[in-house]
Protein backbone atom coordinates (compact mmCIF):
# COMPACT_ATOMS: atom_id res chain seq x y z
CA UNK A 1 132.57 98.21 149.18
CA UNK A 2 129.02 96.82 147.81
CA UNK A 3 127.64 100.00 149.07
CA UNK A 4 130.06 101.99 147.08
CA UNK A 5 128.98 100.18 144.30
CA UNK A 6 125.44 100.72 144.35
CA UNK A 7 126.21 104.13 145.14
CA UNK A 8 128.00 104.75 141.33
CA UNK A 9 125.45 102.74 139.69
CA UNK A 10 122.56 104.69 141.34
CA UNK A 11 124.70 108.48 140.16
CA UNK A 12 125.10 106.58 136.63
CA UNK A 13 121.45 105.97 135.96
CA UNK A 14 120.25 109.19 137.43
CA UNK A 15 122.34 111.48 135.08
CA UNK A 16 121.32 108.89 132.20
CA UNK A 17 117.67 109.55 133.02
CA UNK A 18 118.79 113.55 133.27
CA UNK A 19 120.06 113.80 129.88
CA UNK A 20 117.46 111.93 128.20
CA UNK A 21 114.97 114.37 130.44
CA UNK A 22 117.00 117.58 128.97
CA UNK A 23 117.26 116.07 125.56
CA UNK A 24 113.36 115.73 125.04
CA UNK A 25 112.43 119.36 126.62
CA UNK A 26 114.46 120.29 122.87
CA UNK A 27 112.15 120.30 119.57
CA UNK A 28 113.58 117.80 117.21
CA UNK A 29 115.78 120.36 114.45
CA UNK A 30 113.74 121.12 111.03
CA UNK A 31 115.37 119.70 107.53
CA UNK A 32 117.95 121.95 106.29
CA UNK A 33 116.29 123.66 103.31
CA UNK A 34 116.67 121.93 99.74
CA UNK A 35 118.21 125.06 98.18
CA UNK A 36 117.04 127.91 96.30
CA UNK A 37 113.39 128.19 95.26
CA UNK A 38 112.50 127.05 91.94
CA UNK A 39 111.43 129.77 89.46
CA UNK A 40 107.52 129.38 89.34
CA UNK A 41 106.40 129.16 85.64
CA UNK A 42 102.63 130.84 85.51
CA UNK A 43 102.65 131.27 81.15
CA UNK A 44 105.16 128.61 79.70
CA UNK A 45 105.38 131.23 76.47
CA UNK A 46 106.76 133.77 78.50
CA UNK A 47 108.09 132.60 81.55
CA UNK A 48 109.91 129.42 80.05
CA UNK A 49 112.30 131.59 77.73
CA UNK A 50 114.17 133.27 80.29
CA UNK A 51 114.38 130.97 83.07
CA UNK A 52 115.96 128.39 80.52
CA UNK A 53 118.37 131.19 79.76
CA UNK A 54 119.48 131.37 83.35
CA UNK A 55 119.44 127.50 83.53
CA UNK A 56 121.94 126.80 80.90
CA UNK A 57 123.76 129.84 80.75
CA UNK A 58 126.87 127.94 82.39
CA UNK A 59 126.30 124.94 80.30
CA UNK A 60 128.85 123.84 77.91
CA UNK A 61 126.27 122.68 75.45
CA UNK A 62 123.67 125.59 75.14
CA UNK A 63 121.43 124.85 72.57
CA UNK A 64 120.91 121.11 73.40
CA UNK A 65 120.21 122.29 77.61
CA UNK A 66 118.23 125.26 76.04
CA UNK A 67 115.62 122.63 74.25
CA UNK A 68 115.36 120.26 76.95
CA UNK A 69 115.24 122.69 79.05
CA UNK A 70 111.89 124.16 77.79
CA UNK A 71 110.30 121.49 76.77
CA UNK A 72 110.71 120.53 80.65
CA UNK A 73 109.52 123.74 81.47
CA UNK A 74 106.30 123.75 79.62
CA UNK A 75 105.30 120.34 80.98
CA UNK A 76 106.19 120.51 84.47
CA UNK A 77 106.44 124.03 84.65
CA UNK A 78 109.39 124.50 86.80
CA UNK A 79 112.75 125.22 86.15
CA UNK A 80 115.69 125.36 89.21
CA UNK A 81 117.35 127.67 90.23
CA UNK A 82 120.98 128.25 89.78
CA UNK A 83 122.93 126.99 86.60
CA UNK A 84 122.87 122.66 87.87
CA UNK A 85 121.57 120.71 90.53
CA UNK A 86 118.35 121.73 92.63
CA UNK A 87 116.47 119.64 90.53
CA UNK A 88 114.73 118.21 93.71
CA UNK A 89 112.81 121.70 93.66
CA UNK A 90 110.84 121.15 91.37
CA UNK A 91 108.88 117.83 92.40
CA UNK A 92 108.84 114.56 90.83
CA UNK A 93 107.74 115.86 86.93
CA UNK A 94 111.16 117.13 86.62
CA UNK A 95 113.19 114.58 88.19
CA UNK A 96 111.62 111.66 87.37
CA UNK A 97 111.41 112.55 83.62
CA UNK A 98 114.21 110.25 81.60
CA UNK A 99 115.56 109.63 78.29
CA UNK A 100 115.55 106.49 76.19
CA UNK A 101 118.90 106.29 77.48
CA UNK A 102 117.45 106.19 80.95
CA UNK A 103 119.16 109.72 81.61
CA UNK A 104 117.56 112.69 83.14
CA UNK A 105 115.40 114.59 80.49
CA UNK A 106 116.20 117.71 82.21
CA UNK A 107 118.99 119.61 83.14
């Protein structure tokens, strides 16, 4: 019977020591991407105007998310992609920037 015994507990630890073996032979998985890439500003004149455009074209208040919007994209020139979210994208300029009402500056 105590032979039995030992007998599981020796199969129990050798597939234990097996999978952690097999698990290790496998790279650890990458970070899922954050999303789209950012569109790049190079000249805030020109680049700003139409990348805002595309920003706040879903936006339910244009002209206010048009504004912020560029004056976000001349100083940390950046703007996500996509119509919301992504902000992460652009770095810390553009999500780290608040109001006085301790809101995000830009959308």
């Amino acid at each position: 019977m105590a032979l039995g015994k030992v007998a599981v507990a020796a199969l129990a630890v050798s597939l234990l020591l097996l999978s952690t073996i097999k698990a290790a032979d496998y790279p650890p998985a990458a970070a899922p991407p954050l999303g789209p890439p950012p569109h790049k500003i190079v000249d805030p004149i020109k680049d700003c105007g139409d990348a805002c455009d595309v920003r706040c074209s879903a936006n339910s208040r244009k002209n206010m998310c048009s504004r912020a919007c560029l004056k976000c994209c001349s100083v940390c020139r950046c703007v996500p992609a996509g119509t919301a979210g992504n902000k992460e994208t652009c770095g810390k300029c553009y999500t780290d920037w608040t109001t006085h009402g301790n809101r995000t500056k830009c959308p």
